[in-house]
N, C-alpha and C. Protein backbone atom coordinates (compact mmCIF):
# COMPACT_ATOMS: atom_id res chain seq x y z
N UNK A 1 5.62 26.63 41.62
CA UNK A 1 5.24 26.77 40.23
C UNK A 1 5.60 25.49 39.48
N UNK A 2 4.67 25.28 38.69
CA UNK A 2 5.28 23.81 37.80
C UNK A 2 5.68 24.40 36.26
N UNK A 3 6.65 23.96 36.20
CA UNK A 3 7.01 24.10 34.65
C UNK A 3 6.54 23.05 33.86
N UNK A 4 5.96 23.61 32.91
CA UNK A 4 5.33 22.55 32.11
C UNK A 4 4.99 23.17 30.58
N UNK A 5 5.25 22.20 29.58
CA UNK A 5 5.13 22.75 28.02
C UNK A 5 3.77 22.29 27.46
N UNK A 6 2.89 22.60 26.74
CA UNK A 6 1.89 21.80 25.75
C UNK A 6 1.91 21.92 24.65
N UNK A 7 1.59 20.83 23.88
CA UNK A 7 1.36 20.99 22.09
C UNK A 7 0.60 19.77 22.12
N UNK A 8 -0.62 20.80 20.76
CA UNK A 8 -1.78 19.84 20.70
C UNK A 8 -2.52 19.55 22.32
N UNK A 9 -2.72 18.31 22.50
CA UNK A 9 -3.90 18.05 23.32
C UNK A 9 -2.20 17.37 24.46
N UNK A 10 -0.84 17.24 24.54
CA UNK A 10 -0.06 16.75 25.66
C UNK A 10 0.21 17.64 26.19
N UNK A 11 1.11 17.66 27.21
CA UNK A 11 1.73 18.60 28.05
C UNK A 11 2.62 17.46 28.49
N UNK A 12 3.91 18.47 28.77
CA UNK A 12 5.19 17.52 29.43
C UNK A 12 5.77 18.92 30.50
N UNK A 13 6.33 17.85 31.70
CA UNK A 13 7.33 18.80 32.51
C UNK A 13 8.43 19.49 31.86
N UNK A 14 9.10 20.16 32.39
CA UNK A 14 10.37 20.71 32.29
C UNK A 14 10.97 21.22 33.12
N UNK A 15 12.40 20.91 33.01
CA UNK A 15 13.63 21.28 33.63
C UNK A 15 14.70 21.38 33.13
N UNK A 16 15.63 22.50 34.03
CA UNK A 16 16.73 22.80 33.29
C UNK A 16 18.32 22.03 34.12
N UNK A 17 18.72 21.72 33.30
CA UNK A 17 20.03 21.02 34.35
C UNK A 17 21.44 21.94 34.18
N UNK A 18 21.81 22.22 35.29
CA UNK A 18 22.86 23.36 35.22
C UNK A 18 24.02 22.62 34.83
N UNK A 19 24.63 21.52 35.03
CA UNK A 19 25.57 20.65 34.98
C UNK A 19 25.85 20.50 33.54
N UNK A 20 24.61 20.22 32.44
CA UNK A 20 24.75 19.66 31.07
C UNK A 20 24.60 21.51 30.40
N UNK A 21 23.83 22.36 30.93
CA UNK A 21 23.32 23.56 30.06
C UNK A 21 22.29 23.32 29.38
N UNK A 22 21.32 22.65 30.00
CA UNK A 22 20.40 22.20 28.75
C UNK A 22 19.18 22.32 29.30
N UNK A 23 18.21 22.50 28.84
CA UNK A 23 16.44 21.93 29.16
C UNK A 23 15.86 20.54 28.59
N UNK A 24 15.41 20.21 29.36
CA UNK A 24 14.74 18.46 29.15
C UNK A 24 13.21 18.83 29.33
N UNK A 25 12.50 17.72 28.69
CA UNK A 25 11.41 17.54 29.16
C UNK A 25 10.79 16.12 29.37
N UNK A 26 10.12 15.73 29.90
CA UNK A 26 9.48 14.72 29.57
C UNK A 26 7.32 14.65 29.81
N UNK A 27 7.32 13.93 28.68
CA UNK A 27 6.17 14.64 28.03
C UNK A 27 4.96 13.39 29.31
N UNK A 28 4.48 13.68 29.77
CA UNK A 28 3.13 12.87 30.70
C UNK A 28 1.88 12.75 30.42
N UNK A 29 1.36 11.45 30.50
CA UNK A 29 -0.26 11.10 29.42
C UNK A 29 -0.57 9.94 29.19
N UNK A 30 1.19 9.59 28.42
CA UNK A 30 0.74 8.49 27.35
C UNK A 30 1.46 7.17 27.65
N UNK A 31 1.33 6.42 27.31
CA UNK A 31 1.98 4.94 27.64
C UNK A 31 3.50 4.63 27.25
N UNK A 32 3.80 5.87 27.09
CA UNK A 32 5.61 5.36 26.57
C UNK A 32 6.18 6.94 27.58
N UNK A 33 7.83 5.95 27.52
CA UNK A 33 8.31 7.23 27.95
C UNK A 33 9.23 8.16 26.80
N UNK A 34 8.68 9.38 26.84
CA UNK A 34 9.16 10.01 25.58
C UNK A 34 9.27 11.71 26.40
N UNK A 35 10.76 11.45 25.93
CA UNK A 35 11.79 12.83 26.67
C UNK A 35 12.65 13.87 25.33
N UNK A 36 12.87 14.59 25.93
CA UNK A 36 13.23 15.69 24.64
C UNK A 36 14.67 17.04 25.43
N UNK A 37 15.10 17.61 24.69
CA UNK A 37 15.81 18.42 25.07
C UNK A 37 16.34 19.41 24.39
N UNK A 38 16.88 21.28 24.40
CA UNK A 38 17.19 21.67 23.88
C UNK A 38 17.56 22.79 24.79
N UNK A 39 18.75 23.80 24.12
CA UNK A 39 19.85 24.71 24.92
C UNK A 39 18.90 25.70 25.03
N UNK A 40 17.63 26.09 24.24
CA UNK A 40 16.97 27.22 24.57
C UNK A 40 15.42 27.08 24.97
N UNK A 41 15.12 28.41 25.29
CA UNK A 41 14.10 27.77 25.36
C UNK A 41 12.65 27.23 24.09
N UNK A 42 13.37 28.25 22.99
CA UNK A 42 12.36 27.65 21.41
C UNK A 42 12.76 26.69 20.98
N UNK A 43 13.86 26.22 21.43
CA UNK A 43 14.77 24.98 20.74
C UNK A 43 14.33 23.81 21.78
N UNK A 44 13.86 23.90 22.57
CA UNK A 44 12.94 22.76 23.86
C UNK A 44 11.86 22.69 23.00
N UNK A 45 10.98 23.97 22.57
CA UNK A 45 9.50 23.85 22.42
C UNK A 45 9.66 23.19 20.68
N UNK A 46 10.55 23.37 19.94
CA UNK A 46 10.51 22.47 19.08
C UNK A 46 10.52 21.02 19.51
N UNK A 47 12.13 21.15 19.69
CA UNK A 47 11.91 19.58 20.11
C UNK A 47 10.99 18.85 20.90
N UNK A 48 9.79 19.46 21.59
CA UNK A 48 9.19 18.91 22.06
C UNK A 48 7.70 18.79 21.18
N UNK A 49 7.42 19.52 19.90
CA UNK A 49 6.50 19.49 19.00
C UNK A 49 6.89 18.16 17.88
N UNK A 50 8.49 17.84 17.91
CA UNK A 50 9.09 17.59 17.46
C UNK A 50 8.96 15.56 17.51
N UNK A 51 9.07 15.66 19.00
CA UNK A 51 8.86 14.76 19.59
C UNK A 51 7.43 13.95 19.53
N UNK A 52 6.57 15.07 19.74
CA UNK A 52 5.28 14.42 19.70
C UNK A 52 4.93 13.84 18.18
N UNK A 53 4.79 14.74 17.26
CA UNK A 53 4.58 14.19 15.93
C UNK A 53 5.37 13.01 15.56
N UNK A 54 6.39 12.90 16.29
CA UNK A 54 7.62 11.30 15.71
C UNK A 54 6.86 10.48 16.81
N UNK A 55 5.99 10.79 17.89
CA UNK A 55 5.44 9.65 18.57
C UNK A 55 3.67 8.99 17.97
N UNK A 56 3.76 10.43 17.65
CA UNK A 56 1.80 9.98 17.19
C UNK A 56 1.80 9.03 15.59
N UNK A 57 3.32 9.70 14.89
CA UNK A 57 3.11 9.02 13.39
C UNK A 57 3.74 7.24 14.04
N UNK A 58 4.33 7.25 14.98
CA UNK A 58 4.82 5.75 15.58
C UNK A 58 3.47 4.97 15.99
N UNK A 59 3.01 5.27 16.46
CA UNK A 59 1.77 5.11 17.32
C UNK A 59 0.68 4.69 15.98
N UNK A 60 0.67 5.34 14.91
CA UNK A 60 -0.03 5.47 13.90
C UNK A 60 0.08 4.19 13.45
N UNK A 61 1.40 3.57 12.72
CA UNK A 61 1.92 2.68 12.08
C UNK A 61 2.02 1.57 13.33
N UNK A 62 2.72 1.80 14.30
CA UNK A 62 2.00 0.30 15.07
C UNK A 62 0.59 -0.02 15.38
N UNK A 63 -0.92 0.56 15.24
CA UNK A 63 -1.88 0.97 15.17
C UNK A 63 -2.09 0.67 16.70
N UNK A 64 -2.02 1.71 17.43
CA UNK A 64 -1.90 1.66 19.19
C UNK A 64 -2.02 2.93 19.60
N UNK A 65 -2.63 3.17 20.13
CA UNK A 65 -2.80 4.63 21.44
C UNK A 65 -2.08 5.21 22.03
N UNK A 66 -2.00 6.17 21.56
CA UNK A 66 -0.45 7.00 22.12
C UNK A 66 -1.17 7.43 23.86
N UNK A 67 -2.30 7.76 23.97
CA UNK A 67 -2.76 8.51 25.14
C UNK A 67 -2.91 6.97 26.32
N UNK A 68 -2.53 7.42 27.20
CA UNK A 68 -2.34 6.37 28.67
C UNK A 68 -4.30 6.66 29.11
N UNK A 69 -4.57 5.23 29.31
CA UNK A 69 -5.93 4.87 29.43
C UNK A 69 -5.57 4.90 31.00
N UNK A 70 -6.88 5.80 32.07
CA UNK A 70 -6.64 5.94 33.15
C UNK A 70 -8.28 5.28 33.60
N UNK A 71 -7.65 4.16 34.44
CA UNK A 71 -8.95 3.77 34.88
C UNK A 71 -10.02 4.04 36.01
N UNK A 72 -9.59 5.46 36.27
CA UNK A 72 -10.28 5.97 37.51
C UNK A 72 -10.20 5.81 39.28
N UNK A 73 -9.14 4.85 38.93
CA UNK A 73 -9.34 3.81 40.33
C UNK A 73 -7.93 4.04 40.55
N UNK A 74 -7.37 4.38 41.84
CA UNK A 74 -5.88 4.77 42.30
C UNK A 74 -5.73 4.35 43.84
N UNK A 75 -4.79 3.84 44.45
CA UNK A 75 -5.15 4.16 46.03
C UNK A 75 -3.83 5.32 46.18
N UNK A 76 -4.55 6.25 47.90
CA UNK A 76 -4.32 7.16 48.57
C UNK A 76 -3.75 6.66 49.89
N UNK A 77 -2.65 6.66 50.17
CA UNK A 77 -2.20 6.79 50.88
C UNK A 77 -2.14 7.88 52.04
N UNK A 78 -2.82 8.42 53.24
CA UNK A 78 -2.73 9.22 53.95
C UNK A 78 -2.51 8.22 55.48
N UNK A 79 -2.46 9.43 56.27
CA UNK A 79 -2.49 9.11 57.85
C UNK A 79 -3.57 8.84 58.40
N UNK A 80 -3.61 7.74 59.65
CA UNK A 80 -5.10 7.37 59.77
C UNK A 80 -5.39 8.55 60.23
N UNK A 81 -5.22 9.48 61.34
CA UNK A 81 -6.04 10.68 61.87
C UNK A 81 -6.72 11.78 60.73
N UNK A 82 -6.19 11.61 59.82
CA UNK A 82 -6.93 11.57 58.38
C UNK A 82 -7.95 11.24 57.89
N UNK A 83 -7.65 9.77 57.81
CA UNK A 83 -8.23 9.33 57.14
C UNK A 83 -9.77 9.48 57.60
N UNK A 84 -9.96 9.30 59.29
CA UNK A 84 -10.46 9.21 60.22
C UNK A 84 -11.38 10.90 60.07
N UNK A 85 -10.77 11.70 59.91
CA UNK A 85 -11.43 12.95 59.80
C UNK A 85 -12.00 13.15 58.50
N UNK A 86 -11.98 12.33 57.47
CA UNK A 86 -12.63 12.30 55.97
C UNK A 86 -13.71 11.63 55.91
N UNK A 87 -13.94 10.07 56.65
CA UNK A 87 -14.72 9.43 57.12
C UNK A 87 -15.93 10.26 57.66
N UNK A 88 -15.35 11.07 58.79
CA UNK A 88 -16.23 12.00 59.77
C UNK A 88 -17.16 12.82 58.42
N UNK A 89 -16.37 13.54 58.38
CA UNK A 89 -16.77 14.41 57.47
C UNK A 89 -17.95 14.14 56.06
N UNK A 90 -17.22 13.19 55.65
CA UNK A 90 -18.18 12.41 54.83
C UNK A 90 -19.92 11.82 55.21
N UNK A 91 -19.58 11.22 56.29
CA UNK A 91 -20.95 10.74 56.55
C UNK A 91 -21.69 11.90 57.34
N UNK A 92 -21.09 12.57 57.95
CA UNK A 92 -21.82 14.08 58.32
C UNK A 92 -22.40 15.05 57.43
N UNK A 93 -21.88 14.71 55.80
CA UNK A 93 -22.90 15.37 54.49
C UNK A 93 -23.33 14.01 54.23
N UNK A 94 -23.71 13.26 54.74
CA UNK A 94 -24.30 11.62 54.27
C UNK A 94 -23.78 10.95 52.66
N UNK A 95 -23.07 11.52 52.78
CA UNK A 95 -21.93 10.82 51.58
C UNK A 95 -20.86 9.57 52.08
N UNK A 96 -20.31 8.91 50.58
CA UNK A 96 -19.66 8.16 50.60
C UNK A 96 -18.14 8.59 50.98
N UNK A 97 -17.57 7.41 51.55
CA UNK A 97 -16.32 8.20 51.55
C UNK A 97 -15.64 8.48 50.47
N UNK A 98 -16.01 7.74 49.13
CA UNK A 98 -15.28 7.57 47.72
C UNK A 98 -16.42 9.21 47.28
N UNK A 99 -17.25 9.33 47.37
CA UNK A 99 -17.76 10.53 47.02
C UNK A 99 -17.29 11.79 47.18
N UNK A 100 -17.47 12.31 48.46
CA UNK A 100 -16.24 12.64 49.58
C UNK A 100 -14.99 12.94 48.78
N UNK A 101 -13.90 11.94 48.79
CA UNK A 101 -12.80 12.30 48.29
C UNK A 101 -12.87 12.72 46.82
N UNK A 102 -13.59 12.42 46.12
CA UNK A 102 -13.69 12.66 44.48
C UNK A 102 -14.43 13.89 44.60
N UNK A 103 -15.05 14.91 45.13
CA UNK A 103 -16.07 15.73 45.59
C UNK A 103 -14.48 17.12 45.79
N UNK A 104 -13.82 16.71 46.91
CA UNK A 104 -12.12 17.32 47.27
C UNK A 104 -11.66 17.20 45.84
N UNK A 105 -11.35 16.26 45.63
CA UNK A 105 -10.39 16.29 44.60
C UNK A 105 -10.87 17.22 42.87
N UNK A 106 -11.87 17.11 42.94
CA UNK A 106 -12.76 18.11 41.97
C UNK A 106 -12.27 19.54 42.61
N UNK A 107 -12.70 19.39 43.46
CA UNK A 107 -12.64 20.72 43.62
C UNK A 107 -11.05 21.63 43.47
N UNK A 108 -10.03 20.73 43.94
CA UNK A 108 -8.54 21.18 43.78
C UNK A 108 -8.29 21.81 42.45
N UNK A 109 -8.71 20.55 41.66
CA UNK A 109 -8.46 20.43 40.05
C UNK A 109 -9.09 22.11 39.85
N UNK A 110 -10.22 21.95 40.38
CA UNK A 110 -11.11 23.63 39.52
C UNK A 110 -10.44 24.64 40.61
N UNK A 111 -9.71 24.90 41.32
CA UNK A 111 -9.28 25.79 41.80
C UNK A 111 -7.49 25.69 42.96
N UNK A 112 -6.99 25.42 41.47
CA UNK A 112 -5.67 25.57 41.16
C UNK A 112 -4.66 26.47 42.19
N UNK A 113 -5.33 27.82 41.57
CA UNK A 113 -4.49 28.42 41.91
C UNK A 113 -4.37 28.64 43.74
N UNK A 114 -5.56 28.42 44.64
CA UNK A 114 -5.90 28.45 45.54
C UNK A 114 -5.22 27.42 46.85
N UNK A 115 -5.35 26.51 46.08
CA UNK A 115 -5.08 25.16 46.23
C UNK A 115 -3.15 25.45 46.38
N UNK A 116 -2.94 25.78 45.82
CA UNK A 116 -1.00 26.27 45.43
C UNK A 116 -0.69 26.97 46.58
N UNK A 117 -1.80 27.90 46.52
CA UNK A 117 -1.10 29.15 47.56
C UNK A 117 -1.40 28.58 49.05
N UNK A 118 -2.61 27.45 49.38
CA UNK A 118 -2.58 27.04 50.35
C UNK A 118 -1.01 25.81 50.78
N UNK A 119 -0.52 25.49 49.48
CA UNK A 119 0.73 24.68 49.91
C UNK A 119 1.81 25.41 50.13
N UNK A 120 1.56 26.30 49.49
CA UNK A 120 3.04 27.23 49.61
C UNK A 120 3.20 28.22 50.34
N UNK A 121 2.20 28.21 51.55
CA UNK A 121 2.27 29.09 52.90
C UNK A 121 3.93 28.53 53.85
């Protein structure tokens, strides 16, 4: 399961640390790193509404983009016997291999929950 908060259009992780008593978050998206924390759990979801509005009015006044520009383009690291069976696969629907993997990876994204329960066998 992923723990995770949203407000507005972000979402950030969360975790709780037994050591301090506390919940943290840190919020994922945007080009800064911007973390938050609180003993409960409404006292997280403030501070983390809390957080965002003190980043977007920052963002405002330096006139800059709070949201992280993703340029589509990443490399994947797998195993060649992998890699080797994606290849296969690919040109056997006469696709690209970049098609191919973006084709998978669509599909994860739209079926989440499926996708989970196949990792967590």
């Amino acid at each position: 399961m992923i723990d995770n908060l949203k407000y507005k259009d972000y979402t950030a992780t969360v975790h709780y640390s037994t050591d301090d008593e506390v919940f943290f978050g840190k919020v994922v998206g945007i080009n800064d790193l911007l973390t938050f924390e609180g003993s409960s759990v409404s006292e997280l979801k403030a501070s983390f509404a809390e957080a965002i509005e003190d980043y977007l009015e920052t963002c405002q006044a330096l006139g800059k983009s709070p949201d992280k520009t993703y340029k589509g383009v990443f490399n994947v690291r797998v195993p060649s016997s992998l890699h080797k069976q994606i290849a296969l696969s690919a040109s056997q629907y006469k696709m690209t291999l970049n098609d191919f993997v973006k084709t998978a990876l669509s599909y994860a994204v739209n079926h989440k929950s499926d996708v989970v329960a196949e990792l967590t066998k």
